[in-house]
PDB file of N, CA and C in Angstrom:
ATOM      1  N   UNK A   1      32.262  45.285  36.706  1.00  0.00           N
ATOM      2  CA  UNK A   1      31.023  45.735  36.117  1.00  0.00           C
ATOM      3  C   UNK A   1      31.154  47.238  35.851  1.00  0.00           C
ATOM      4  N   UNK A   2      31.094  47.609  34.401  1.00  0.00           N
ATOM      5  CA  UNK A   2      30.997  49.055  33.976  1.00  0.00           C
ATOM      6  C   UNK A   2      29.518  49.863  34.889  1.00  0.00           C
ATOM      7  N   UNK A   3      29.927  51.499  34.921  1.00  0.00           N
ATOM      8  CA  UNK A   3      28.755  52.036  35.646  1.00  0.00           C
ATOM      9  C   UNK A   3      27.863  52.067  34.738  1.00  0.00           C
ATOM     10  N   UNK A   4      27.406  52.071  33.747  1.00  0.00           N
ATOM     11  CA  UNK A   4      26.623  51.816  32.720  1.00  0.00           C
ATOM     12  C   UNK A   4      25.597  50.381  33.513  1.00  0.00           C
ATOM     13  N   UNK A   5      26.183  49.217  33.609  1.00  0.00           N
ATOM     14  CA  UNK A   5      25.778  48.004  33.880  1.00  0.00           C
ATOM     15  C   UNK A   5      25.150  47.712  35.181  1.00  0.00           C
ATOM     16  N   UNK A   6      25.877  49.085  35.930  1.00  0.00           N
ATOM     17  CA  UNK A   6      25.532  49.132  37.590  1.00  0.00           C
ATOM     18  C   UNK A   6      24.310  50.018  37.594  1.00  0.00           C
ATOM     19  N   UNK A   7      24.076  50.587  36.766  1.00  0.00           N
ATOM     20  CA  UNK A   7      22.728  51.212  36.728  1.00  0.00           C
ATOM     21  C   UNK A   7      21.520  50.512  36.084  1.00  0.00           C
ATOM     22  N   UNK A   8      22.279  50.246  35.180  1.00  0.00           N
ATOM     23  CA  UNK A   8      20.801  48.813  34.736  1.00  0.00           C
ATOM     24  C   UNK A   8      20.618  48.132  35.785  1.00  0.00           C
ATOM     25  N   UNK A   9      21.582  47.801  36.166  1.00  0.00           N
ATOM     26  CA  UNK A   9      20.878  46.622  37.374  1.00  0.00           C
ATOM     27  C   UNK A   9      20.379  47.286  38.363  1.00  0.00           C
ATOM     28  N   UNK A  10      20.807  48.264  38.924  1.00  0.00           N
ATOM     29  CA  UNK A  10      20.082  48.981  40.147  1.00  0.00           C
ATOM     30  C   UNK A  10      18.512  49.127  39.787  1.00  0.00           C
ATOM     31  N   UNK A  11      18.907  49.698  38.500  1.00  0.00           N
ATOM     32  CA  UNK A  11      16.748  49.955  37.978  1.00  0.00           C
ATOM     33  C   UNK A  11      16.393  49.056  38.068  1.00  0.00           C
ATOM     34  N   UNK A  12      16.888  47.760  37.679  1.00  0.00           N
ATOM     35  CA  UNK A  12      15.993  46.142  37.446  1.00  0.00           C
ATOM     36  C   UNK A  12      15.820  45.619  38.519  1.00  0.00           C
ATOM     37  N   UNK A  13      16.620  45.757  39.800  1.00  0.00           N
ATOM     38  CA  UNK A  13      16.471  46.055  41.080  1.00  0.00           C
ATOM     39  C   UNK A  13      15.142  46.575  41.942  1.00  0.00           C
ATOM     40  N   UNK A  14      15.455  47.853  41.336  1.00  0.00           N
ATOM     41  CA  UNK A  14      14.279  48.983  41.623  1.00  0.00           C
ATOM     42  C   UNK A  14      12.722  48.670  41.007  1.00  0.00           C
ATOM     43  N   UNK A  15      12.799  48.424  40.372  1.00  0.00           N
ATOM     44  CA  UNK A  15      11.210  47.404  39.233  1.00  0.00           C
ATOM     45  C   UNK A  15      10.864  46.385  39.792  1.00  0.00           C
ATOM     46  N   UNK A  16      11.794  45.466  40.084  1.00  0.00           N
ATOM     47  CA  UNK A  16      11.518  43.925  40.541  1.00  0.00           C
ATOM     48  C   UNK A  16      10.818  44.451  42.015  1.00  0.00           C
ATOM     49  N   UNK A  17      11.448  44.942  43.007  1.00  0.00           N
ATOM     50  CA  UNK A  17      11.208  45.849  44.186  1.00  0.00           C
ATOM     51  C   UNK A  17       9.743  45.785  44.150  1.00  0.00           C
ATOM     52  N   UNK A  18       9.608  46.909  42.887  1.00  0.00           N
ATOM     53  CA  UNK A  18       8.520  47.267  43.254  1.00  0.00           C
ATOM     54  C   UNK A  18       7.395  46.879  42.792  1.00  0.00           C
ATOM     55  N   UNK A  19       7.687  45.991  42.159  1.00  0.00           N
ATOM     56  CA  UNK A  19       6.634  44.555  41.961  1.00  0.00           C
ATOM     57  C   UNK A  19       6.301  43.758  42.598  1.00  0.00           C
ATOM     58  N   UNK A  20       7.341  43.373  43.371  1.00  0.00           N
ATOM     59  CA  UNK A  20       7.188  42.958  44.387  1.00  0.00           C
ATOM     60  C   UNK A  20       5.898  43.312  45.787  1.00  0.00           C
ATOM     61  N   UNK A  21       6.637  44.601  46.005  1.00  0.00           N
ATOM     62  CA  UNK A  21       5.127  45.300  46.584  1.00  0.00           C
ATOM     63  C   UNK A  21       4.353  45.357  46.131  1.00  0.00           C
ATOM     64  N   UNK A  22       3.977  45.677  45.056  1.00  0.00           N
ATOM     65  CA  UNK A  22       2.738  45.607  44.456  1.00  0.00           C
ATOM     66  C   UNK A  22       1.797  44.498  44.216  1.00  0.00           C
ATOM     67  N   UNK A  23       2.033  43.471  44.277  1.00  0.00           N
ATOM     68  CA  UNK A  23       1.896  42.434  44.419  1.00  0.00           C
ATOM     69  C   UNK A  23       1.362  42.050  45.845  1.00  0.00           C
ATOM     70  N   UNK A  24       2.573  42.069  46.698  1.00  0.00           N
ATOM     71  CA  UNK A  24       2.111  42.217  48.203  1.00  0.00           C
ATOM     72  C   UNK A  24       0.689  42.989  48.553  1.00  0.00           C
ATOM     73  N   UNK A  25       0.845  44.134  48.049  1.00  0.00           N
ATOM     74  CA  UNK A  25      -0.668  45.120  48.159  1.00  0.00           C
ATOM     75  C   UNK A  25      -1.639  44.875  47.268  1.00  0.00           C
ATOM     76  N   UNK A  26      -1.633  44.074  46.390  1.00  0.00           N
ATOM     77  CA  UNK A  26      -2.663  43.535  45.584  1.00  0.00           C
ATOM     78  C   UNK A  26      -3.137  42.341  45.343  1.00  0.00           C
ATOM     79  N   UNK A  27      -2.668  41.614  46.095  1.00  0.00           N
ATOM     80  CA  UNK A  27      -2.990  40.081  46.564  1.00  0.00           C
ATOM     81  C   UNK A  27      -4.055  40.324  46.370  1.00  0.00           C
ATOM     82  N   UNK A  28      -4.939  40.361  48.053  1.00  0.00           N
ATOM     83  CA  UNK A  28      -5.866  40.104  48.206  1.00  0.00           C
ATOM     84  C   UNK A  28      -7.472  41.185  47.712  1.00  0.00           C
ATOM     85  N   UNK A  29      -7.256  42.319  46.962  1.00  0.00           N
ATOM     86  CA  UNK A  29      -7.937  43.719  46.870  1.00  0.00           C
ATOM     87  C   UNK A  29      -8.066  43.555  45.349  1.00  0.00           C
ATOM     88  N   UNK A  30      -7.317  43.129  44.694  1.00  0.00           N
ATOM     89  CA  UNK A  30      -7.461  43.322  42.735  1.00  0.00           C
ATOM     90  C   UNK A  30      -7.389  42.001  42.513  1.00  0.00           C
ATOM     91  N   UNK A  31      -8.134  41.719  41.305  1.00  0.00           N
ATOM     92  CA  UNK A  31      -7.851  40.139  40.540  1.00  0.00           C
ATOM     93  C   UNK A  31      -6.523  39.760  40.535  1.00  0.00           C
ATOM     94  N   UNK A  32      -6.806  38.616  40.672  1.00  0.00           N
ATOM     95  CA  UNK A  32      -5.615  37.528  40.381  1.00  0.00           C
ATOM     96  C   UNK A  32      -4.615  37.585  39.734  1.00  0.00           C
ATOM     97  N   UNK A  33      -5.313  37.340  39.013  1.00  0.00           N
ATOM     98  CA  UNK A  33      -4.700  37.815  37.166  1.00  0.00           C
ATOM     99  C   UNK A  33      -4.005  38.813  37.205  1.00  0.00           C
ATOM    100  N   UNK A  34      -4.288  39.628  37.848  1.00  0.00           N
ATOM    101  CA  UNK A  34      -3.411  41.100  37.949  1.00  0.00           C
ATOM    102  C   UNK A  34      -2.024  40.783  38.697  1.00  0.00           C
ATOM    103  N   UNK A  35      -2.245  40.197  40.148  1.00  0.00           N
ATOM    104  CA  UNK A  35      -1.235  39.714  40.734  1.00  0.00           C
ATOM    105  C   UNK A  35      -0.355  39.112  39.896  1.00  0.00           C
ATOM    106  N   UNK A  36      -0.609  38.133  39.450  1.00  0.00           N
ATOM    107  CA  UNK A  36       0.379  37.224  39.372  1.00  0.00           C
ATOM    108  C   UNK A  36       1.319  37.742  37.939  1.00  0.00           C
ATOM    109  N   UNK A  37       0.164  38.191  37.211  1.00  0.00           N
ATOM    110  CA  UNK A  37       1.306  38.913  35.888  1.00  0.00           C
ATOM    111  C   UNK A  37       2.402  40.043  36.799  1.00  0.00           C
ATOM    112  N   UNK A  38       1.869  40.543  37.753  1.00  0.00           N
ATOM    113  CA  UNK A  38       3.003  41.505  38.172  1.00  0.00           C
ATOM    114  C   UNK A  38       3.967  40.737  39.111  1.00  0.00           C
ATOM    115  N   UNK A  39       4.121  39.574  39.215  1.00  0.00           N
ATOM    116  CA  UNK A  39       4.898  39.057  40.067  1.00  0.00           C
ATOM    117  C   UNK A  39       5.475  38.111  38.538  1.00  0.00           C
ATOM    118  N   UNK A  40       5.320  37.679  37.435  1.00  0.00           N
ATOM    119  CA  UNK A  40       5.818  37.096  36.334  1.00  0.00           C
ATOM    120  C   UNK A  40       6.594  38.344  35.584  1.00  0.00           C
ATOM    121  N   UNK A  41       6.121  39.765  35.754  1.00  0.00           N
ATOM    122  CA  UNK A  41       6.707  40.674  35.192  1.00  0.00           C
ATOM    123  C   UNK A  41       8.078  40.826  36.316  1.00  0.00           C
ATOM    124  N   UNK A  42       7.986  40.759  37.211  1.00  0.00           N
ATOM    125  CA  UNK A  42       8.628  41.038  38.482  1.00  0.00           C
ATOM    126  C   UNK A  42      10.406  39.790  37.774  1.00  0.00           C
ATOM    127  N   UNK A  43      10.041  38.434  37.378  1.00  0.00           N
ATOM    128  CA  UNK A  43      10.834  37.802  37.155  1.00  0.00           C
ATOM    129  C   UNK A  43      11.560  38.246  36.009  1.00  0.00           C
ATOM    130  N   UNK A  44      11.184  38.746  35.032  1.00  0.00           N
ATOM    131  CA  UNK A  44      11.942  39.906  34.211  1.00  0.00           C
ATOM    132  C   UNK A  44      13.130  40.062  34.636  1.00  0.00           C
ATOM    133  N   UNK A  45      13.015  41.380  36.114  1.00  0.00           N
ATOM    134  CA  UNK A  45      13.962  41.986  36.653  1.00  0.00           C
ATOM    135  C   UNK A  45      15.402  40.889  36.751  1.00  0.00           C
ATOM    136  N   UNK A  46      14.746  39.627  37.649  1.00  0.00           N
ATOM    137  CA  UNK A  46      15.632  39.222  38.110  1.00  0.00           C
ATOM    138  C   UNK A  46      16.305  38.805  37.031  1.00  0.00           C
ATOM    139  N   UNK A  47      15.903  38.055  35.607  1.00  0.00           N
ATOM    140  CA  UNK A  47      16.725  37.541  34.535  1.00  0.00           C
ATOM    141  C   UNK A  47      17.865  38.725  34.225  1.00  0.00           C
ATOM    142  N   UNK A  48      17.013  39.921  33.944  1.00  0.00           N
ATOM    143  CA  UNK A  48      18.077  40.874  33.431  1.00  0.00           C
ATOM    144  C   UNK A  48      19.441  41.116  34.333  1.00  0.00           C
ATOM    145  N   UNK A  49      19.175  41.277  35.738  1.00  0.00           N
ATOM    146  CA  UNK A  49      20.215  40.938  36.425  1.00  0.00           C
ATOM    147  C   UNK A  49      21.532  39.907  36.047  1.00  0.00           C
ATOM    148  N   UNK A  50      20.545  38.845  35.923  1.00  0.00           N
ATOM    149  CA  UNK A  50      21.694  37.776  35.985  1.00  0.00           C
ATOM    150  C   UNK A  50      22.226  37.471  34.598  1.00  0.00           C
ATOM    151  N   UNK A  51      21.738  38.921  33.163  1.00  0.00           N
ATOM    152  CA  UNK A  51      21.977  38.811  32.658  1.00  0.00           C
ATOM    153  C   UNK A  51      23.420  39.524  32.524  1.00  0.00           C
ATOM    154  N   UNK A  52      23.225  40.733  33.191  1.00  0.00           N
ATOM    155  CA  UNK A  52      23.899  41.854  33.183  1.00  0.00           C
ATOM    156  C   UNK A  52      25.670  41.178  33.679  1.00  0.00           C
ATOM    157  N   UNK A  53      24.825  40.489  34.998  1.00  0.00           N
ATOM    158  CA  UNK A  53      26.395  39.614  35.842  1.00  0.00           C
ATOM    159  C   UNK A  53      27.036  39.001  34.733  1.00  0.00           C
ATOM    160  N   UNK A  54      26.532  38.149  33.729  1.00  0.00           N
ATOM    161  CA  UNK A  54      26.804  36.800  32.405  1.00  0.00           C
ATOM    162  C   UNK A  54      27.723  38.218  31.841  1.00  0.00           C
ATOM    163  N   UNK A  55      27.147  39.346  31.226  1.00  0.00           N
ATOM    164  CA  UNK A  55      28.108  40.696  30.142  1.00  0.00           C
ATOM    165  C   UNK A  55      29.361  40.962  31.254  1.00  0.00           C
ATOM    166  N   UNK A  56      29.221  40.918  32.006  1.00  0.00           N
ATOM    167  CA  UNK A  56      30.268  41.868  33.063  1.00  0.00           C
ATOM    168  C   UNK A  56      31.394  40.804  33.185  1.00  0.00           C
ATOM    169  N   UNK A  57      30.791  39.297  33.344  1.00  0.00           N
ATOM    170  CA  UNK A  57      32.168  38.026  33.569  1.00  0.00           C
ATOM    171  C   UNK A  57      32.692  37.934  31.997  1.00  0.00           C
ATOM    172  N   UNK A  58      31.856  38.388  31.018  1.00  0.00           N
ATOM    173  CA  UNK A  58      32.288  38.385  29.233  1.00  0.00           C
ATOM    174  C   UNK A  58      33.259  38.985  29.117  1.00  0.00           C
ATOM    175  N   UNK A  59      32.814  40.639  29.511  1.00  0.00           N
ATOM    176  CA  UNK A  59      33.865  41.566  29.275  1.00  0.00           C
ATOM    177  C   UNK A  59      34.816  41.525  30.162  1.00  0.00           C
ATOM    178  N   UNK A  60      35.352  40.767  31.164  1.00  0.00           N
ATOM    179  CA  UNK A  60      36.361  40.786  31.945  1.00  0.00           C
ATOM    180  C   UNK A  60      37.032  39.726  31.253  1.00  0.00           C
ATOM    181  N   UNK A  61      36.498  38.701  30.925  1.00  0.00           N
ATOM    182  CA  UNK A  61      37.139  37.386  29.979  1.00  0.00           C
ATOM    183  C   UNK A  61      37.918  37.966  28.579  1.00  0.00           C
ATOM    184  N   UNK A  62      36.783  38.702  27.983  1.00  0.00           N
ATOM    185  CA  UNK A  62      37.125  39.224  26.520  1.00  0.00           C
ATOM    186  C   UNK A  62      38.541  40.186  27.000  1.00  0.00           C
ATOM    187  N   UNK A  63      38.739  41.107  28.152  1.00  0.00           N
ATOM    188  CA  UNK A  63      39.511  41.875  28.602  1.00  0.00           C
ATOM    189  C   UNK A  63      40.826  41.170  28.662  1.00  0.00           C
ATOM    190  N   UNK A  64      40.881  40.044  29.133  1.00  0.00           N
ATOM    191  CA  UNK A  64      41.997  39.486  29.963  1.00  0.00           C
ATOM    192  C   UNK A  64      42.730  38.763  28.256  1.00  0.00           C
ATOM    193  N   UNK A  65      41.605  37.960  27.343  1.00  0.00           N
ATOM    194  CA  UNK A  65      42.157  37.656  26.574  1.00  0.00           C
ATOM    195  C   UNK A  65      42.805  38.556  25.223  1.00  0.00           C
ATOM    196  N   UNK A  66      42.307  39.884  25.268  1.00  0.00           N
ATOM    197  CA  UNK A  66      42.955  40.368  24.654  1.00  0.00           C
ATOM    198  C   UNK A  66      44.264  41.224  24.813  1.00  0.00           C
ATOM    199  N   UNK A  67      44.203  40.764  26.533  1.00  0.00           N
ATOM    200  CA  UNK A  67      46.069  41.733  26.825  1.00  0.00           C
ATOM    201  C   UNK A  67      46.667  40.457  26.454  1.00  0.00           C
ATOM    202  N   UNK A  68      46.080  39.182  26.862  1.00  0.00           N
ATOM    203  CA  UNK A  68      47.084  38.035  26.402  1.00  0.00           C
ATOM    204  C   UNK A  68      47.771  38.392  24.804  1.00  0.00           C
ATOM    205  N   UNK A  69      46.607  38.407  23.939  1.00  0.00           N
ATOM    206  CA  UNK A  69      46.754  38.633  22.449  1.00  0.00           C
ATOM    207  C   UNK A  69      48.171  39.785  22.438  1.00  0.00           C
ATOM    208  N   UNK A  70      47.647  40.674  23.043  1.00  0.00           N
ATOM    209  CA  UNK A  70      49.017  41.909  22.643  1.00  0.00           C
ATOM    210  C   UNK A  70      50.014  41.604  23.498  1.00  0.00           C
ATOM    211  N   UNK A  71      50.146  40.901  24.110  1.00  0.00           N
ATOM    212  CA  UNK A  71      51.500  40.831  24.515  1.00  0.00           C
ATOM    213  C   UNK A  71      52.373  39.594  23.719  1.00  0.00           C
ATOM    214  N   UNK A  72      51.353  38.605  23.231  1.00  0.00           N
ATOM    215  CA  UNK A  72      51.840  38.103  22.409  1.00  0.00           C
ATOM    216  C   UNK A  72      52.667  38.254  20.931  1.00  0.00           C
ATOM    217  N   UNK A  73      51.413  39.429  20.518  1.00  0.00           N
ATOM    218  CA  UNK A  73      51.947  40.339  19.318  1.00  0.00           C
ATOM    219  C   UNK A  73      52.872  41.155  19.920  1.00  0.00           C
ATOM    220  N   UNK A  74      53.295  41.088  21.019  1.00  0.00           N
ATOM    221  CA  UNK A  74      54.359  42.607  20.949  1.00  0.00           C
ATOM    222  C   UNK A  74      55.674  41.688  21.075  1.00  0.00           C
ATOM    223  N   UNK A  75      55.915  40.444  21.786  1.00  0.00           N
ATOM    224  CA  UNK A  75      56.710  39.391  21.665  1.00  0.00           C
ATOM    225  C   UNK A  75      56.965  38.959  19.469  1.00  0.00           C
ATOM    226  N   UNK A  76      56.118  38.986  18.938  1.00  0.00           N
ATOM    227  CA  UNK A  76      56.518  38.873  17.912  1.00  0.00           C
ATOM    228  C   UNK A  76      56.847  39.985  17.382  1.00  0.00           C
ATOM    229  N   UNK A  77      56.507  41.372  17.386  1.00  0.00           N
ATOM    230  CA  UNK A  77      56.449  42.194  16.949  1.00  0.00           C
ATOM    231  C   UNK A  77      58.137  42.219  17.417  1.00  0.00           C
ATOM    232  N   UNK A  78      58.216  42.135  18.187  1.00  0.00           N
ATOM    233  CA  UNK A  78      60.210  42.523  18.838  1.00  0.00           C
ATOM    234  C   UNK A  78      61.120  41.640  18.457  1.00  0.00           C
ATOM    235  N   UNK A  79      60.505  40.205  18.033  1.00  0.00           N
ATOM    236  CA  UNK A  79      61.323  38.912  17.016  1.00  0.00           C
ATOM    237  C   UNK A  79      61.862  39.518  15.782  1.00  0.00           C
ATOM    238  N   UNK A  80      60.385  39.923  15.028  1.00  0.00           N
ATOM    239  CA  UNK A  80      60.721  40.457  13.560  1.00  0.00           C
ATOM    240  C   UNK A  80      61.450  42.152  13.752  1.00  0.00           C
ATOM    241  N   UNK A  81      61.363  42.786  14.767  1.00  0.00           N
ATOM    242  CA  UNK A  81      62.372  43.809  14.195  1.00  0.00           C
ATOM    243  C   UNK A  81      63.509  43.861  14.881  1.00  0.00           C
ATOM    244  N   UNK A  82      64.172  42.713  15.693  1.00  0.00           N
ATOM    245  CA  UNK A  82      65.326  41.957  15.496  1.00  0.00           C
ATOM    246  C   UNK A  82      65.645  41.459  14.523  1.00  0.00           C
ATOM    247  N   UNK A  83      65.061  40.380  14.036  1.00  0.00           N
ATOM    248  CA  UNK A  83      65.760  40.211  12.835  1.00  0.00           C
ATOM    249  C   UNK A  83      65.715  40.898  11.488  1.00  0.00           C
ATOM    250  N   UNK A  84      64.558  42.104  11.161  1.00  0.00           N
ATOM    251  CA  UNK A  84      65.462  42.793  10.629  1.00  0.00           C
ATOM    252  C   UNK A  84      66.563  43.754  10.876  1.00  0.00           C
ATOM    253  N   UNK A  85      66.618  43.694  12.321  1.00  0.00           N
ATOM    254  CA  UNK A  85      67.671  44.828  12.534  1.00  0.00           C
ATOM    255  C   UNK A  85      68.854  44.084  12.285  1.00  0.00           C
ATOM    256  N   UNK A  86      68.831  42.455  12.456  1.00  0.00           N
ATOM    257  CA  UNK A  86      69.875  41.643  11.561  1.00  0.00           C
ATOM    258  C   UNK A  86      70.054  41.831  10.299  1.00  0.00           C
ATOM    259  N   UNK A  87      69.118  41.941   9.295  1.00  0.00           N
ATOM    260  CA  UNK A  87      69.362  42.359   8.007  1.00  0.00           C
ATOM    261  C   UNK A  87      70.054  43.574   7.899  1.00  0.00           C
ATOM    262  N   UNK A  88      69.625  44.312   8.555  1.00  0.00           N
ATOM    263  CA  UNK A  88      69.977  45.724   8.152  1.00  0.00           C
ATOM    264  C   UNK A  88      71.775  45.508   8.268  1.00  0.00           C
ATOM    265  N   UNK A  89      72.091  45.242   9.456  1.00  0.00           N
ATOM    266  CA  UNK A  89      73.249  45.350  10.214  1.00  0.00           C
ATOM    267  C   UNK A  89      74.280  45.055   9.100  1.00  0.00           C
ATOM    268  N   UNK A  90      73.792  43.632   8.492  1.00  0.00           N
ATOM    269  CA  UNK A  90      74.319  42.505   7.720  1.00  0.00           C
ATOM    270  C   UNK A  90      74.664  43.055   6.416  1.00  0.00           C
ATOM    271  N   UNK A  91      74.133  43.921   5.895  1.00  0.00           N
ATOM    272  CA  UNK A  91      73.648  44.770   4.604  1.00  0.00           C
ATOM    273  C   UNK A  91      75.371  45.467   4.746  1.00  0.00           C
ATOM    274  N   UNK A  92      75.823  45.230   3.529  1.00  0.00           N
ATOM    275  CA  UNK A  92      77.414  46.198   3.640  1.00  0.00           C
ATOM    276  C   UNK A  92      77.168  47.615   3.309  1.00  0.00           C
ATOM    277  N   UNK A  93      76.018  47.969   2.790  1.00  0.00           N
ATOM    278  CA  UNK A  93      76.018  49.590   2.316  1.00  0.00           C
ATOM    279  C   UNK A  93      74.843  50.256   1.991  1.00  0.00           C
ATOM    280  N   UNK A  94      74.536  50.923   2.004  1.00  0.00           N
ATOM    281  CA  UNK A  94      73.300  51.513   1.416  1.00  0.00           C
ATOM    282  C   UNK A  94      72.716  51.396   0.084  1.00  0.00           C
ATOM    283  N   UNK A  95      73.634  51.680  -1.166  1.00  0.00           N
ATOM    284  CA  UNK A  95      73.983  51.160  -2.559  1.00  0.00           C
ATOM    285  C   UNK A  95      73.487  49.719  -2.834  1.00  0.00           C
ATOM    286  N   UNK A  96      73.909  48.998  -2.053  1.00  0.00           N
ATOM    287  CA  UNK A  96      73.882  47.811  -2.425  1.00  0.00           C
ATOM    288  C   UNK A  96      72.898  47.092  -1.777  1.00  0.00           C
ATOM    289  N   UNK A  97      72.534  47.742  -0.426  1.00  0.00           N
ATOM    290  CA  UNK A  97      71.072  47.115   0.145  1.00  0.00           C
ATOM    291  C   UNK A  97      69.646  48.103  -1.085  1.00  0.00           C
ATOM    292  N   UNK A  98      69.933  48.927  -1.081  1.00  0.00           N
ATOM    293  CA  UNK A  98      68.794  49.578  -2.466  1.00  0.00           C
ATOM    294  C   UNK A  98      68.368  49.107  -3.433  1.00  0.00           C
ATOM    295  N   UNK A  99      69.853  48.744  -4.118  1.00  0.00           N
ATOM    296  CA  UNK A  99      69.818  48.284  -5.507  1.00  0.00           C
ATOM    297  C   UNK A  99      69.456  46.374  -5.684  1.00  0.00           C
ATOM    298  N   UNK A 100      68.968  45.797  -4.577  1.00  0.00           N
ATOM    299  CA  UNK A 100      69.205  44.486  -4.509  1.00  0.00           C
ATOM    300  C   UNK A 100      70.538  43.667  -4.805  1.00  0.00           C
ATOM    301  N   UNK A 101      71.519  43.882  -4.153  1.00  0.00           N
ATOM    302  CA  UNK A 101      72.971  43.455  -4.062  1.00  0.00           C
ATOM    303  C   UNK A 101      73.584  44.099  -5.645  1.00  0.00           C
ATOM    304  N   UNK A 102      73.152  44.859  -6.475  1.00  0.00           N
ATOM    305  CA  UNK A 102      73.978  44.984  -7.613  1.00  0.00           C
ATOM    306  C   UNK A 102      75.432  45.663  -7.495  1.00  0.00           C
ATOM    307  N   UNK A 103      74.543  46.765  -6.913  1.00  0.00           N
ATOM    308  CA  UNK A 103      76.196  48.197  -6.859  1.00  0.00           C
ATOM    309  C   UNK A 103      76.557  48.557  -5.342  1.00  0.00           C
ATOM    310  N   UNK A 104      77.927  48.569  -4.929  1.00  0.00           N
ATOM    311  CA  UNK A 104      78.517  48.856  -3.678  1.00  0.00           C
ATOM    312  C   UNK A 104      78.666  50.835  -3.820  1.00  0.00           C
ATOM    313  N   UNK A 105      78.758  50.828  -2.500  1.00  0.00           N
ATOM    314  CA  UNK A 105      78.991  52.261  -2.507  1.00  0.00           C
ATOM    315  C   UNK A 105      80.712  52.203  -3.051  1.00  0.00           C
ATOM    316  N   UNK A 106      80.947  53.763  -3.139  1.00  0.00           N
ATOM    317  CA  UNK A 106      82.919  53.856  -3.234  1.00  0.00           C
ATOM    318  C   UNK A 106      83.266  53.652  -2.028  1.00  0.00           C
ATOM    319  N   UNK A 107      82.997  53.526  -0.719  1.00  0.00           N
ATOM    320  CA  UNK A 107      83.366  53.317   0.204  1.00  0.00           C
ATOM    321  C   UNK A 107      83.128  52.155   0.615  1.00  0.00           C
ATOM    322  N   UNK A 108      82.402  51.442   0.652  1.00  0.00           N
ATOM    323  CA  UNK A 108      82.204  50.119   1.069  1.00  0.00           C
ATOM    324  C   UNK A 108      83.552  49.043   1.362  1.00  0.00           C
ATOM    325  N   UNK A 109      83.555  48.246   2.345  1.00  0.00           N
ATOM    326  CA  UNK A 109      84.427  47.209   1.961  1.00  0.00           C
ATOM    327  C   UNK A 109      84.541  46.335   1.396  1.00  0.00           C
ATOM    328  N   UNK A 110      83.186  45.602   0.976  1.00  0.00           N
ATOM    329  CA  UNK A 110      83.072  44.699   0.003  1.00  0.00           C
ATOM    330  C   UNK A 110      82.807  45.132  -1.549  1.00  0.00           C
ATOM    331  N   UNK A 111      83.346  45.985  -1.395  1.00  0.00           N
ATOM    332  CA  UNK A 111      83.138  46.633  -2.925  1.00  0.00           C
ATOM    333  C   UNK A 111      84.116  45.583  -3.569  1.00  0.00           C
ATOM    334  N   UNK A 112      83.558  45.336  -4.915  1.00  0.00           N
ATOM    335  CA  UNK A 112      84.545  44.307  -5.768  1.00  0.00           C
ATOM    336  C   UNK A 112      84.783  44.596  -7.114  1.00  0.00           C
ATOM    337  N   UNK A 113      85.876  45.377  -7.786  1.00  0.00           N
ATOM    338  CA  UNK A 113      85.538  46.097  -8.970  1.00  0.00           C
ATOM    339  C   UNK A 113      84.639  45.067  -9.997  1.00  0.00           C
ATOM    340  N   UNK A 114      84.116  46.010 -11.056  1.00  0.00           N
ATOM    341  CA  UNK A 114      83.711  45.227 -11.673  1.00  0.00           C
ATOM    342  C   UNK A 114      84.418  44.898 -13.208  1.00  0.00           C
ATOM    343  N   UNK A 115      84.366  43.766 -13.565  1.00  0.00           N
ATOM    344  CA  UNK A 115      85.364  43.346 -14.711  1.00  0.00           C
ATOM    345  C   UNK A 115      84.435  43.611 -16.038  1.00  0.00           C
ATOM    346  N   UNK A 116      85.137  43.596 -16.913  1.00  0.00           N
ATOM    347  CA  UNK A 116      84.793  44.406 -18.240  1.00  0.00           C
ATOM    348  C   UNK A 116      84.275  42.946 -19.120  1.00  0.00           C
ATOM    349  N   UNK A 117      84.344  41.890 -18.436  1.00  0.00           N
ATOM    350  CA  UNK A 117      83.685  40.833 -19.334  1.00  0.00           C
ATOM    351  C   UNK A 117      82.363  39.846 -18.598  1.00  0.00           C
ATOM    352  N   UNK A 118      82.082  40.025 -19.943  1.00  0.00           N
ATOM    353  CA  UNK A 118      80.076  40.152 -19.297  1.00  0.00           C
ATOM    354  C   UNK A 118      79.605  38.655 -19.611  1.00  0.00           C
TER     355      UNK A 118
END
């Protein structure tokens, strides 16, 4: 639970509390009606609570599934730049990985002259 979440709930805590008493001290001295809305307001508190607990098990869920996600992506992410580091490797020259296989460098080994009939 973020401290953000621990303070909402402490206040909703602190409200319900003191509705609670109030209630207690107004039973029998103020209308009814008065009571009991402050003991229905009082149930408020407790929802928000158990709302707060429902966000806090979310974001630990949402948490957990998104290290799953990146570690997944980082497993692919390390597939594909293996295999292009296969391409690259595979590639005889610079010239000729540029140009889409046309022209070899002068140094290359697979250089293959080229013949004068087209």
């Amino acid at each position: 639970m973020s401290t953000g979440s621990r303070i909402v709930t402490g206040l909703y805590a602190a409200v319900t509390l003191w509705l609670a008493y109030c209630v207690v001290a107004t039973w029998d001295t103020a209308a009814r009606w008065s009571s009991v809305a402050m003991a229905l307001a009082g149930l408020v508190g407790v929802v928000g609570i158990g709302r707060e607990a429902l966000l806090a098990d979310e974001r630990r869920r949402t948490a957990v599934l998104r290290e799953r996600e990146g570690r997944r992506l980082a497993r692919q992410d390390r597939a594909a730049e293996l295999a292009v580091r296969a391409e690259l490797e595979a590639a005889c020259c610079e010239r000729w990985w540029t140009s889409l296989g046309a022209d070899h460098d002068a140094g290359c080994a697979r250089r293959t002259p080229r013949s004068s009939a087209a």
